[in-house]
Structures are given as C-alpha cells and as structure tokens.
C-alpha atoms as a PDB file:
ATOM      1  CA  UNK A   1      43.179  40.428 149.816  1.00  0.00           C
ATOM      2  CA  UNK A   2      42.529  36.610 149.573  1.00  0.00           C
ATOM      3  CA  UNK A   3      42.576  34.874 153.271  1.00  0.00           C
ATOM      4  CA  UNK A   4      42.849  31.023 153.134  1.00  0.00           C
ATOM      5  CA  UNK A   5      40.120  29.180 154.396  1.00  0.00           C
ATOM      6  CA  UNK A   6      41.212  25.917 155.541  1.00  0.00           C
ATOM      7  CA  UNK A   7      44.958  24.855 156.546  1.00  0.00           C
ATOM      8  CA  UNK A   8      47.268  23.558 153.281  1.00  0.00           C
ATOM      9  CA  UNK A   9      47.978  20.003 154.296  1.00  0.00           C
ATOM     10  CA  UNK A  10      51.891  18.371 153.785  1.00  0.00           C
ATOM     11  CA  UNK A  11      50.534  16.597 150.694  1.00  0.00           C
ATOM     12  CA  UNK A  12      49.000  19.617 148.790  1.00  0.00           C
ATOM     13  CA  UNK A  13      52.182  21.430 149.397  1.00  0.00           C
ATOM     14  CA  UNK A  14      54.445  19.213 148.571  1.00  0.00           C
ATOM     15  CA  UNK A  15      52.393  18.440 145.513  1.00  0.00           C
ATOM     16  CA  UNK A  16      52.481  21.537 144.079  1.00  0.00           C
ATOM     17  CA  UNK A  17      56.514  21.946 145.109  1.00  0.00           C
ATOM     18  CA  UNK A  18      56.858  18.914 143.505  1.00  0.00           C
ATOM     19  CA  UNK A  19      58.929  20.318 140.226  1.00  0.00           C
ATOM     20  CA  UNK A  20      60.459  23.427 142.137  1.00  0.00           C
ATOM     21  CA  UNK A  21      63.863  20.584 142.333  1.00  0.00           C
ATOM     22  CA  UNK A  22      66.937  21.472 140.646  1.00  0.00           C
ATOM     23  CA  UNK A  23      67.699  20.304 137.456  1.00  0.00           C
ATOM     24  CA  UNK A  24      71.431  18.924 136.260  1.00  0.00           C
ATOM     25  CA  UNK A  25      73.062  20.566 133.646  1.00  0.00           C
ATOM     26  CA  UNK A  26      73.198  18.863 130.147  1.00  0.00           C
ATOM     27  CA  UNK A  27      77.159  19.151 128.975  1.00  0.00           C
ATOM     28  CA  UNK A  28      78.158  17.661 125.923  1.00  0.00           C
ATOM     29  CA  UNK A  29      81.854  17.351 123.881  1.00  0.00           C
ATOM     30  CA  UNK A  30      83.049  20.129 121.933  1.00  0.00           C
ATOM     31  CA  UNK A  31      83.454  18.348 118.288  1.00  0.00           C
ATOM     32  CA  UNK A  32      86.739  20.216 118.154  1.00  0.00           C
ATOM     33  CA  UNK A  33      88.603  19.881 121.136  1.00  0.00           C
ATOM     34  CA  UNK A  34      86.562  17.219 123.067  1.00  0.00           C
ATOM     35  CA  UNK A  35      86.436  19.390 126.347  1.00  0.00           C
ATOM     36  CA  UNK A  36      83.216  19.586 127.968  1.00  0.00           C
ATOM     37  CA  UNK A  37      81.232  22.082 127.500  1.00  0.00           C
ATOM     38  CA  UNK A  38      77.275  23.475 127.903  1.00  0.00           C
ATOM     39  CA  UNK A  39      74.697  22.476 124.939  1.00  0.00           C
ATOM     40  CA  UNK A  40      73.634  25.164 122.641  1.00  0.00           C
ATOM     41  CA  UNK A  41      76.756  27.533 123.478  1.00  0.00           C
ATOM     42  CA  UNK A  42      80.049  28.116 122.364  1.00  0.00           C
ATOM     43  CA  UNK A  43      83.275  25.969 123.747  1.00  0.00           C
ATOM     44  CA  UNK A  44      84.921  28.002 126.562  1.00  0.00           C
ATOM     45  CA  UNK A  45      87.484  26.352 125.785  1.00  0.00           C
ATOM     46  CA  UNK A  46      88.603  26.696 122.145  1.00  0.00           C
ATOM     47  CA  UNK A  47      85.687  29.235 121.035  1.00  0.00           C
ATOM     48  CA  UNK A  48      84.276  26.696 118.123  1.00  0.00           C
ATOM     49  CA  UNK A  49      80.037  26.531 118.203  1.00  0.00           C
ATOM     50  CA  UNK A  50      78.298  24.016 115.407  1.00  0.00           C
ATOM     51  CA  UNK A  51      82.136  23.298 113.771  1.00  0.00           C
ATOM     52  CA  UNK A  52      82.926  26.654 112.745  1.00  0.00           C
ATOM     53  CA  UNK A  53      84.937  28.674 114.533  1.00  0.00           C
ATOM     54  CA  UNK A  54      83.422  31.610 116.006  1.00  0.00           C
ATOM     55  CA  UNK A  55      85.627  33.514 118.981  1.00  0.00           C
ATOM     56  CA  UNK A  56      88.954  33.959 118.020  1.00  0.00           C
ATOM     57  CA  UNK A  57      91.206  32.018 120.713  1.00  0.00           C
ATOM     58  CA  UNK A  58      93.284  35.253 121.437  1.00  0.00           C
ATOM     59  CA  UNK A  59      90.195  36.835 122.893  1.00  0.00           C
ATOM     60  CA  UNK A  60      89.320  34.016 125.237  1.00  0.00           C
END
C-alpha cells in the first residue's frame, strides 16, 4: 500500500474538496398545471411530461 510522504496541508485539501458542495435542485413549471416540479421528469402533480399526458391521474 501507498504511505503519504509529507503532511496534506489545509489548502491542498480544501482544494481538491472544493466541488464535493451540494448542488440546488433545478425545478421548473409544469406547462399544464403550473405546479412545480423537477426538470426532465414527469409532473407529480398532474402526470403530464413534454405536453402530453403520460400517467393517468387515477394512478397518481
């Protein structure tokens, strides 16, 4: 195994931590019902994706 030579300082670290942040979410409008819902998926809400409908909303 691979044993570290010299001590990782608080700048390298951080550095390479430096996109390990969390991210927001990217909601958008449904085009149907206007409720707001996750991009690229269908509307919880009324089951429309890309204005067709695709999940009936007795199932949901």
């Amino acid at each position: 195994m691979g044993v570290p030579k010299n001590k990782t300082s608080r700048h390298k670290k951080g550095s390479r931590r430096s996109h390990h942040h969390a991210t927001t979410m990217a909601y958008s409008k449904c085009s149907n019902c206007g409720e707001l819902k996750l991009n690229h998926r269908v509307c919880p809400d009324c089951g429309h994706y890309n204005k067709k409908q695709v999940i009936a909303t007795d199932e949901l």
